[in-house]
Protein backbone atom coordinates (compact mmCIF):
# COMPACT_ATOMS: atom_id res chain seq x y z
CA UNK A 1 0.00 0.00 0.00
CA UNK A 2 1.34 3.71 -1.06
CA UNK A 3 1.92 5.82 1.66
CA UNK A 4 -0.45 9.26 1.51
CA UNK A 5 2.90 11.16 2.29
CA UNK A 6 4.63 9.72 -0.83
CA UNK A 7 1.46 10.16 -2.91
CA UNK A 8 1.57 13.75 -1.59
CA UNK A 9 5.31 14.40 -2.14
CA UNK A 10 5.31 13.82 -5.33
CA UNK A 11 1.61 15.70 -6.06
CA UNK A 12 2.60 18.72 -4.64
CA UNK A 13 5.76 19.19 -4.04
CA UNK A 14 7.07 17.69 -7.25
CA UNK A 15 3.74 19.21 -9.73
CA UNK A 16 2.27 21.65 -7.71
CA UNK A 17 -1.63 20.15 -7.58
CA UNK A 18 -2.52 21.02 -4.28
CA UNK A 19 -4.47 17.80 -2.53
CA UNK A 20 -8.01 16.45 -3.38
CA UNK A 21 -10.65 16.73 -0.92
CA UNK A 22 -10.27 12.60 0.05
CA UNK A 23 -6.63 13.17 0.50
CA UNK A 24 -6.73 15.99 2.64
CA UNK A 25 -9.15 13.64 5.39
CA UNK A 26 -6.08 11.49 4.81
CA UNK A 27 -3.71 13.13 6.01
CA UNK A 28 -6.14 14.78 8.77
CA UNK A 29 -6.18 11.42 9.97
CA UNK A 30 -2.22 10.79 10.36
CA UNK A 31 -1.46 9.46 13.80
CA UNK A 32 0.22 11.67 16.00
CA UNK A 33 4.00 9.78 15.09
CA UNK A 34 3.30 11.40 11.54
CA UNK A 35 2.86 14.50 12.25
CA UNK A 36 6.54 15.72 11.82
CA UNK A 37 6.28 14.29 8.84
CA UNK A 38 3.12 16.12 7.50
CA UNK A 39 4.64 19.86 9.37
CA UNK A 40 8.41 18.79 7.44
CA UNK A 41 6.16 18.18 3.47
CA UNK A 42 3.90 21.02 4.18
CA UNK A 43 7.38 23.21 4.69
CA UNK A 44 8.95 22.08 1.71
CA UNK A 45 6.05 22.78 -0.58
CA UNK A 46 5.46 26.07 1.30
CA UNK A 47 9.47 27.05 0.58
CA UNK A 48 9.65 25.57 -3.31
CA UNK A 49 6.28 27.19 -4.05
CA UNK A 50 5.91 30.69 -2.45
CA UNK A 51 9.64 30.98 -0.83
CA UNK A 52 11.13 32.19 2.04
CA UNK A 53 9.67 35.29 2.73
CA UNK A 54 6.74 36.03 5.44
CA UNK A 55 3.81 38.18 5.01
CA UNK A 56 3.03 40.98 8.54
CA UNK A 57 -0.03 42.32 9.01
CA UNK A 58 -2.16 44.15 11.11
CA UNK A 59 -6.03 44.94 11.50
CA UNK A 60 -7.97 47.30 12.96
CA UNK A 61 -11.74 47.75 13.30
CA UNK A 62 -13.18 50.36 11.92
CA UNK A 63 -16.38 49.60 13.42
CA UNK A 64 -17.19 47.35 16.48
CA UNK A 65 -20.14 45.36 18.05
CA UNK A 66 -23.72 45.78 17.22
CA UNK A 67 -23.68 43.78 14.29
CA UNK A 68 -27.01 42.31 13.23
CA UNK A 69 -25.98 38.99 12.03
CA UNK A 70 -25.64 35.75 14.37
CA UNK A 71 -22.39 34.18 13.83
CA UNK A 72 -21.78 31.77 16.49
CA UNK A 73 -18.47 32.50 17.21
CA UNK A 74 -18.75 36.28 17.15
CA UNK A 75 -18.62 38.65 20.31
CA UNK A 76 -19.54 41.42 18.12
CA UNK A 77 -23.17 40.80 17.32
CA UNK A 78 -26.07 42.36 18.74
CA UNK A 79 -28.22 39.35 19.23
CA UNK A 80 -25.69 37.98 21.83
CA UNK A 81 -25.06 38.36 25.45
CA UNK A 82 -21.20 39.28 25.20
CA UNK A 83 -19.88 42.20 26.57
CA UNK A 84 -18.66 44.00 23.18
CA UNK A 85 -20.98 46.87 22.00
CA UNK A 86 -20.84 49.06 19.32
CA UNK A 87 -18.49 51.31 18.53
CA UNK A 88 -16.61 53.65 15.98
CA UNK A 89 -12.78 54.52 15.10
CA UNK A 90 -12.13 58.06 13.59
CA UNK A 91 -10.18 58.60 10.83
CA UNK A 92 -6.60 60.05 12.93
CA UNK A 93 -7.29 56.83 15.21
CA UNK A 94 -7.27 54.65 11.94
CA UNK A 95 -4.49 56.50 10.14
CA UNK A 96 -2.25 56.49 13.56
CA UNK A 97 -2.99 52.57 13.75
CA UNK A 98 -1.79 52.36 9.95
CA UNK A 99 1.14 54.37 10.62
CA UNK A 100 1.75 52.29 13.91
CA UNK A 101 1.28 48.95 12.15
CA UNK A 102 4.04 50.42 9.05
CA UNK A 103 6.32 50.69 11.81
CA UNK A 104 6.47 46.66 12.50
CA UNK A 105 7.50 46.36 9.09
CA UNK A 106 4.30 45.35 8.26
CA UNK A 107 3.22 45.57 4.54
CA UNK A 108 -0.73 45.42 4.45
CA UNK A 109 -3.09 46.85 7.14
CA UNK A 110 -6.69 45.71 7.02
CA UNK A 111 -9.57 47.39 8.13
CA UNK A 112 -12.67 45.75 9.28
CA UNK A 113 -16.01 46.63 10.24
CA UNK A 114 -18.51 44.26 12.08
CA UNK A 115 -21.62 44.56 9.79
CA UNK A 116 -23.33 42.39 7.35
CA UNK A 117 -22.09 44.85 4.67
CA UNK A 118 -21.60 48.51 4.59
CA UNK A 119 -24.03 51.41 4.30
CA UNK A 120 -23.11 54.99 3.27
CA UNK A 121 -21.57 56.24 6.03
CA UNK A 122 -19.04 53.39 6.77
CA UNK A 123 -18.54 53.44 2.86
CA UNK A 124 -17.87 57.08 3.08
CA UNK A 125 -15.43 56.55 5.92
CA UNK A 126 -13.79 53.75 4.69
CA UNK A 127 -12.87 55.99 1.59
CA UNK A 128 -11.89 59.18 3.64
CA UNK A 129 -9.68 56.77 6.04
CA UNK A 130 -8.09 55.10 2.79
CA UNK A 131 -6.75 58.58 1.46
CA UNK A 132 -5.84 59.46 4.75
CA UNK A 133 -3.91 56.66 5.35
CA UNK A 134 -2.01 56.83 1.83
CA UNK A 135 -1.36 60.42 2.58
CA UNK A 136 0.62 59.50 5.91
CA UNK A 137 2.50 56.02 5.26
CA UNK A 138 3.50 53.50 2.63
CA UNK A 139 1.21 50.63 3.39
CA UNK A 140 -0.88 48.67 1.45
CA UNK A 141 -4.73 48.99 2.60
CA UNK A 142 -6.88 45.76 2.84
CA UNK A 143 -10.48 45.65 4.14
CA UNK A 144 -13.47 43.45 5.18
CA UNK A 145 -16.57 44.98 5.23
CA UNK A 146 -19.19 42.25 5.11
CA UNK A 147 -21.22 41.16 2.31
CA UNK A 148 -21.21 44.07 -0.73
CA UNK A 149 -22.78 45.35 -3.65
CA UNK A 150 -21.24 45.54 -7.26
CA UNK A 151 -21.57 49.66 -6.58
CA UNK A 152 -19.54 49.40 -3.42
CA UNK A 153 -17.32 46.50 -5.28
CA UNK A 154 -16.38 49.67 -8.12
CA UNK A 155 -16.30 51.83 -5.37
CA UNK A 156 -13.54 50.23 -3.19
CA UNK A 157 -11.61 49.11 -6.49
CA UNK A 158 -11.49 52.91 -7.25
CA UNK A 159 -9.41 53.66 -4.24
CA UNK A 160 -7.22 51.35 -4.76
CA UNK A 161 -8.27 48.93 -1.97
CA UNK A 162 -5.57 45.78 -2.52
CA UNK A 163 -7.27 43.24 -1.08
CA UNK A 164 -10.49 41.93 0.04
CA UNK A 165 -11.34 39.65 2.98
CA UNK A 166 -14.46 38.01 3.49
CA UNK A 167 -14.20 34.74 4.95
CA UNK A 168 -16.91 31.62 4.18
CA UNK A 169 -15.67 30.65 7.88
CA UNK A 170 -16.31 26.94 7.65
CA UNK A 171 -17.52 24.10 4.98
CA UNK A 172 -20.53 24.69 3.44
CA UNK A 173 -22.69 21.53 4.85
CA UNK A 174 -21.31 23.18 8.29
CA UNK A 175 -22.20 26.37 7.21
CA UNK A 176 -25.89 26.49 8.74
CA UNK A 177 -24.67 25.18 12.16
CA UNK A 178 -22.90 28.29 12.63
CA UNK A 179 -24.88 31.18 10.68
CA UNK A 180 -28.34 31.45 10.37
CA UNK A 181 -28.99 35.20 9.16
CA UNK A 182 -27.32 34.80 6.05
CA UNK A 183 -25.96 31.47 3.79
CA UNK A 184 -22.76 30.61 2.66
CA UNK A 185 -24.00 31.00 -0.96
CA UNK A 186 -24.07 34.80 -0.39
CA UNK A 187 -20.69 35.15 1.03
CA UNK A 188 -19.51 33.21 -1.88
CA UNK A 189 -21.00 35.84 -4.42
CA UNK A 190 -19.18 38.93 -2.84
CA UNK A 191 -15.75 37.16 -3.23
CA UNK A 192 -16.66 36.50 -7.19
CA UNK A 193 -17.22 40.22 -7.67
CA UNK A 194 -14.31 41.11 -5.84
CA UNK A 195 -12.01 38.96 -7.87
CA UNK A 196 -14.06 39.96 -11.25
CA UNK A 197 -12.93 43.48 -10.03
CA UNK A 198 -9.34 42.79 -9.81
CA UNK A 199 -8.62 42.92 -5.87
CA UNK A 200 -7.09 40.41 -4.38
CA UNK A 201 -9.17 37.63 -3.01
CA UNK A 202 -8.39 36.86 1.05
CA UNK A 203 -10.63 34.10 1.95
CA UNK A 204 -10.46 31.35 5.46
CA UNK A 205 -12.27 30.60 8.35
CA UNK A 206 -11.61 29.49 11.82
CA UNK A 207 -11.62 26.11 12.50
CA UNK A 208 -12.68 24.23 15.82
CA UNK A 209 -16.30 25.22 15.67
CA UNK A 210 -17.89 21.48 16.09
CA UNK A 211 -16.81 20.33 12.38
CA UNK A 212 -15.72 16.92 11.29
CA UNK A 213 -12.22 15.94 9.87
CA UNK A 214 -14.38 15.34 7.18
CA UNK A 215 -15.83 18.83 6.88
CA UNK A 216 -12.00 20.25 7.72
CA UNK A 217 -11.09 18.57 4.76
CA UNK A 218 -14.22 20.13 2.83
CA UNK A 219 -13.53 23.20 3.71
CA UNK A 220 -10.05 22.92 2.36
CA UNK A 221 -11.40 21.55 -0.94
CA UNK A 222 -13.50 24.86 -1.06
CA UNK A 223 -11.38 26.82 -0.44
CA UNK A 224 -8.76 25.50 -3.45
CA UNK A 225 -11.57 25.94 -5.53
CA UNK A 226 -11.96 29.24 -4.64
CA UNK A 227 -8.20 29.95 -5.85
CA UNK A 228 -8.14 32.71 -3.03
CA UNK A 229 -4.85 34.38 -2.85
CA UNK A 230 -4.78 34.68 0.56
CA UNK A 231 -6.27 32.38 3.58
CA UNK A 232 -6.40 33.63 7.00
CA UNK A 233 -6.79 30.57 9.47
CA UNK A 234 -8.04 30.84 12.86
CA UNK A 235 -8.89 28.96 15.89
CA UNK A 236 -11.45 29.52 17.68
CA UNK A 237 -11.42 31.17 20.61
CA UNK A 238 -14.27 30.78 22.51
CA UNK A 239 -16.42 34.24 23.48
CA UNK A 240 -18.54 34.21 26.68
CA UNK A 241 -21.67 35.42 25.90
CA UNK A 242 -21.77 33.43 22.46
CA UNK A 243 -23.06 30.07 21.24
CA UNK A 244 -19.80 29.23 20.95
CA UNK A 245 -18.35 30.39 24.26
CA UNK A 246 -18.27 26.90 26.01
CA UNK A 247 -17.16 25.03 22.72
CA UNK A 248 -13.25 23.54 23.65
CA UNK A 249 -10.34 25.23 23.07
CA UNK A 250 -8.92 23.06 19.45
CA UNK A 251 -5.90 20.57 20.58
CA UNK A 252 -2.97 21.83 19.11
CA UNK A 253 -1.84 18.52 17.16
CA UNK A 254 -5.20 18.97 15.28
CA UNK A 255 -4.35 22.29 14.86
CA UNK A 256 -1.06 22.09 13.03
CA UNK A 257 -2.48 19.25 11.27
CA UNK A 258 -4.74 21.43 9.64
CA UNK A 259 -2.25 24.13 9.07
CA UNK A 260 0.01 21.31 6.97
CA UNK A 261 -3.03 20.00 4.81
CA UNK A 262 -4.05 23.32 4.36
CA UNK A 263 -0.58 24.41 2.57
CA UNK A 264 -0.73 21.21 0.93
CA UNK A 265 -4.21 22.09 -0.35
CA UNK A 266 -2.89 25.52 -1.15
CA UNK A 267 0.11 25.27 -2.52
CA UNK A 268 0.75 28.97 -3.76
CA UNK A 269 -1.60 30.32 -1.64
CA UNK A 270 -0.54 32.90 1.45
CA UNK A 271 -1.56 30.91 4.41
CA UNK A 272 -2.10 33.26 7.40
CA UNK A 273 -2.06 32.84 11.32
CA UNK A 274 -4.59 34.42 12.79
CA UNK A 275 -6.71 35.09 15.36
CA UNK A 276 -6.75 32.07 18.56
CA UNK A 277 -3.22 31.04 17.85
CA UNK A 278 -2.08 31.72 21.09
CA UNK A 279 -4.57 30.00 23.16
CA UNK A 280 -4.26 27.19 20.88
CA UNK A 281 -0.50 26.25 19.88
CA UNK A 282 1.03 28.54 22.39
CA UNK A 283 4.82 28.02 22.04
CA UNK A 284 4.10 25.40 19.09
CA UNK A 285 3.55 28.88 17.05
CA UNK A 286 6.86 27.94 15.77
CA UNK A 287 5.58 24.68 14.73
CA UNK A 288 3.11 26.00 12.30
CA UNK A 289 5.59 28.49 10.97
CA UNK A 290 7.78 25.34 10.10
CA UNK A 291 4.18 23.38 9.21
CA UNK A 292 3.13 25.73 6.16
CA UNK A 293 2.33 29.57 7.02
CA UNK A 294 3.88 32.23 5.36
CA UNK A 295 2.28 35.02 7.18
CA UNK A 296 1.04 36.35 10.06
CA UNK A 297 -0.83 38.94 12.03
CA UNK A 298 0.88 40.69 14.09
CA UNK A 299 -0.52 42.80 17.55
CA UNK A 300 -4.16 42.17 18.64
CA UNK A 301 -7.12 41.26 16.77
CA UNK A 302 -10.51 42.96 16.74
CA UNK A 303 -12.07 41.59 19.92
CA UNK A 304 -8.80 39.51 21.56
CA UNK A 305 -5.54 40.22 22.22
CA UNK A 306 -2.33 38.61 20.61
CA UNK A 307 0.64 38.48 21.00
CA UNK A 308 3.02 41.53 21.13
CA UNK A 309 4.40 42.77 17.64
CA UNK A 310 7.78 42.42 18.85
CA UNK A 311 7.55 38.64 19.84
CA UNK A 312 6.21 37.31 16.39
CA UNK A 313 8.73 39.78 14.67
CA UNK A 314 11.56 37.81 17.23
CA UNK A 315 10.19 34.60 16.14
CA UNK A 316 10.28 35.12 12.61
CA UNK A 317 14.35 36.24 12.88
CA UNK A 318 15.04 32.95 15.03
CA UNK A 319 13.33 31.48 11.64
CA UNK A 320 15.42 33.38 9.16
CA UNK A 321 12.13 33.67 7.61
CA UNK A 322 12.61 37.14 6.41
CA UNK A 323 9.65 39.64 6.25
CA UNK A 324 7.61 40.01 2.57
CA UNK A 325 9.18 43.76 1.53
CA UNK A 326 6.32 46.22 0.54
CA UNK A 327 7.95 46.72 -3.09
CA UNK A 328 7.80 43.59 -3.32
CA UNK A 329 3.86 43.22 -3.00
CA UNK A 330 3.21 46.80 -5.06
């Protein structure tokens, strides 16, 4: 009987064709002894296919809490009990965390709002804050905004937004379990216009929500399909107040299991650490840097802390995994 590693080796490391959906449960279901195995693969195709080099970013909310949709995992909707409410950045608050975030040496700075897609005034704002920022720092500008319209597609494309991010969040027969207020379907449609448009596609989810190996592998499936150029993976973190908020913390050999068949999925793809990281791998951080990810956010997230800038930045020169330049990504 072939191994699933050599089938894989020579698959994706060797062609490039990231795994099918019945290999990816494969290698999901690795004992633990193969897991070094799986982390050492996903690290070679991660270094022959996008290189060395390590993608920083951070994220700031535009606008927090108060959303109207009911995403499980979410402190910042309305319809739960958790202790985030609504709130609004300005535009020297945004353009000082932009400037801030620059300093890292971070190349992209998202900015996010908690809505199921923007109305005039956050569109408005997100267009004043955009020249702002490009006024006071070399950065690229990402956002997620929710669900949007073809207008507000043209509309972002015409500031020269980068890069889009608008997650699915899970597999789509998982999908309902976790959002009721709107379907996977319709988050699929804003990432077609926003590729038809030209941005960048950023596209992930956070995994340890209740799903099956099976559905982990899915989602990865989807996701390849997808062709996204980014993929932001979280954990997730569980939020008093939320459906969610007594789910289990993820155990960290799943985890970088499904960082490794991930990469291997997505060959080419930037694969992102994100939010729950921490709480999850803790010091194995550096295993999933050696597992498959070629970037990171750094500083907190929108409703948890992370790590400081300065650790991830320390981490990444133990590495040698040097930091993407912002010329580079122009």
């Amino acid at each position: 009987m072939i191994d699933i590693l050599e089938t894989v080796r020579e698959q994706v490391l060797e062609r490039g064709v990231g795994l099918s959906q019945e290999q990816a449960l494969a290698c999901l279901e690795l004992p633990d002894e193969r897991l070094p195995d799986l982390l050492q693969l996903a690290h070679e195709v991660r270094m022959r296919h996008c290189g060395p080099e390590v993608e920083v970013e951070g994220i700031i909310s535009l606008k927090t809490g108060g959303c109207p949709e009911d995403c499980h995992f979410c402190s910042q909707s309305g319809l739960f009990p958790s202790p985030v409410r609504a709130a609004w950045l300005d535009i020297p608050s945004l353009v000082k965390a932009a400037v801030e975030t620059a300093a890292t040496g971070a190349t992209e700075f998202c900015i996010v709002a908690a809505v199921r897609g923007p109305d005039e005034k956050l569109m408005a704002q997100v267009e004043a804050g955009v020249a702002a920022i490009r006024e006071a720092v070399d950065i690229q500008v990402a956002c997620s905004l929710g669900m949007l319209t073809q207008e507000q597609v043209d509309r972002l494309t015409a500031i020269g937004v980068h890069r889009y991010n608008h997650n699915l969040e899970t597999a789509r027969s998982h999908f309902p379990k976790v959002v009721t207020t709107h379907t996977w379907e319709e988050r699929w449609e804003t990432l077609r216009m926003v590729r038809d448009a030209g941005m960048e596609v950023c596209c992930g989810g956070i995994l340890g929500m209740g799903e099956t190996l099976e559905q982990r592998a899915e989602f990865a499936a989807q996701l390849a399909s997808l062709e996204p150029d980014e993929v932001p993976l979280n954990f997730l973190n569980p939020r008093p107040g939320t459906p969610f908020g007594d789910l289990p913390v993820m155990d960290a050999n799943d985890a970088l299991r499904a960082i490794a068949v991930f990469r291997l999925a997505l060959p080419r793809t930037i694969l992102r650490f994100a939010g729950g990281r921490e709480i999850t791998l803790g010091d194995l951080a550096r295993d999933g840097m050696l597992g498959g990810i070629n970037a990171v956010i750094v500083g907190n997230y929108l409703t948890t802390l992370g790590r400081p800038a300065t650790e991830d930045l320390d981490m990444l020169q133990d590495l040698q995994m040097p930091i993407k330049a912002l010329s580079q990504t122009l």
